[in-house]
Protein backbone atom coordinates (compact mmCIF):
# COMPACT_ATOMS: atom_id res chain seq x y z
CA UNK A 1 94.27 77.63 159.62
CA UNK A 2 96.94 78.62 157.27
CA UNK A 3 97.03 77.27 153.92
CA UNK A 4 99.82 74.12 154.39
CA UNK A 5 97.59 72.48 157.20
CA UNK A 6 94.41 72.91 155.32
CA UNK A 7 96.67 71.11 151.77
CA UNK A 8 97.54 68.87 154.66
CA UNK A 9 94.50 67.78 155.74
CA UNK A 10 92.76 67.66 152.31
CA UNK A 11 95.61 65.55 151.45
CA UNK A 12 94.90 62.82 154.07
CA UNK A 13 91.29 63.02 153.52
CA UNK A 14 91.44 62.03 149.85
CA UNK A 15 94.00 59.45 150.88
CA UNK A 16 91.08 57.83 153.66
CA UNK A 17 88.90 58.12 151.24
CA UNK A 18 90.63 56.03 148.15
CA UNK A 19 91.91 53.70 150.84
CA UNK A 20 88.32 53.50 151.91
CA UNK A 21 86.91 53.04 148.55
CA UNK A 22 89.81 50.34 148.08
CA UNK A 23 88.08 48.07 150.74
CA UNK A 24 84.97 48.18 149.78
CA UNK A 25 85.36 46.72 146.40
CA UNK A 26 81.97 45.56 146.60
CA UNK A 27 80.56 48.94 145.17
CA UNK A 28 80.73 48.99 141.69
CA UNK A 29 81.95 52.09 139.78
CA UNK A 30 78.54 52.08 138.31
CA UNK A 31 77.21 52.43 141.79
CA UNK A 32 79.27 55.75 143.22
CA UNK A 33 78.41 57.19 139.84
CA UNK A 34 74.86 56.37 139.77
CA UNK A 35 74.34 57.83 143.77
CA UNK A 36 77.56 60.82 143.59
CA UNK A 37 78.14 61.22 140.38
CA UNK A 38 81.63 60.23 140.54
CA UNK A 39 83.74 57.14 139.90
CA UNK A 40 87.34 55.55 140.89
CA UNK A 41 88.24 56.63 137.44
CA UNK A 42 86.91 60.33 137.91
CA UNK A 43 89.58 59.86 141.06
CA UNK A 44 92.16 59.01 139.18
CA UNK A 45 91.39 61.48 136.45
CA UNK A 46 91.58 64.05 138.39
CA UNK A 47 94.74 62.76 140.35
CA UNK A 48 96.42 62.73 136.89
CA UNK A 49 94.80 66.63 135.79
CA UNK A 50 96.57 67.98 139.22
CA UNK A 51 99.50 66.06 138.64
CA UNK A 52 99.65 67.95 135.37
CA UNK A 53 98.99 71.44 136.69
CA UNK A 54 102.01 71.17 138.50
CA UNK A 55 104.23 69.79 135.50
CA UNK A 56 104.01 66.05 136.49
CA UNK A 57 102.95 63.43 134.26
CA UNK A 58 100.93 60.81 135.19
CA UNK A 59 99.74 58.54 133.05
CA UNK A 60 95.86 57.25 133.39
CA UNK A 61 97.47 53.66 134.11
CA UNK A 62 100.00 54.81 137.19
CA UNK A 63 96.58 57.46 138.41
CA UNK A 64 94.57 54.13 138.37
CA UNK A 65 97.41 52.31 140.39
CA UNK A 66 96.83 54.77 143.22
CA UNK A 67 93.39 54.67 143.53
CA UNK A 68 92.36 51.46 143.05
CA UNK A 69 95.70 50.10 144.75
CA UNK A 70 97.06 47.46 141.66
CA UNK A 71 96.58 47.64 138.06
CA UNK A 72 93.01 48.77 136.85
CA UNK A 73 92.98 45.60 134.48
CA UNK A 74 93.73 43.16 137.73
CA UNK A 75 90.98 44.83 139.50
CA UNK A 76 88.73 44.69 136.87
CA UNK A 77 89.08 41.04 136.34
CA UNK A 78 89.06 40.63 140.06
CA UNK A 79 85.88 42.66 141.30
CA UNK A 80 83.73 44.09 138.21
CA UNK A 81 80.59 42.71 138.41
């Protein structure tokens, strides 16, 4: 597998997985870091460091936006328990 499939396919597997994680708003941040050690906000973290390795900025707000699919503070109000 050369290397743009493999980018390729890591890139719509992160996408199924923040689109899954964006359904199932019942499970609580607290939840995915209690069981995996990782968060939405880890996601979007992380979105934002790669952004930055490649001379993009991202800010945290706009790295939130894509994971959690609207503004973290509309989310938060909407489906933190």
């Amino acid at each position: 597998m050369d290397d743009n499939i493999k980018k390729e396919l890591q890139s719509a597997a992160f996408e199924r997985l923040v689109s899954h994680l964006r359904e199932r708003k019942d499970v609580q941040n607290i939840d995915l870091m209690d069981l995996a050690g990782f968060c939405r906000n880890c996601l979007s973290k992380w979105y934002r460091e790669e952004a930055e390795k490649k001379g993009i900025s991202v800010s945290d707000s706009d790295a939130r936006k894509h994971v959690y699919g609207m503004p973290y503070a509309e989310w938060k109000e909407k489906y933190q328990k």
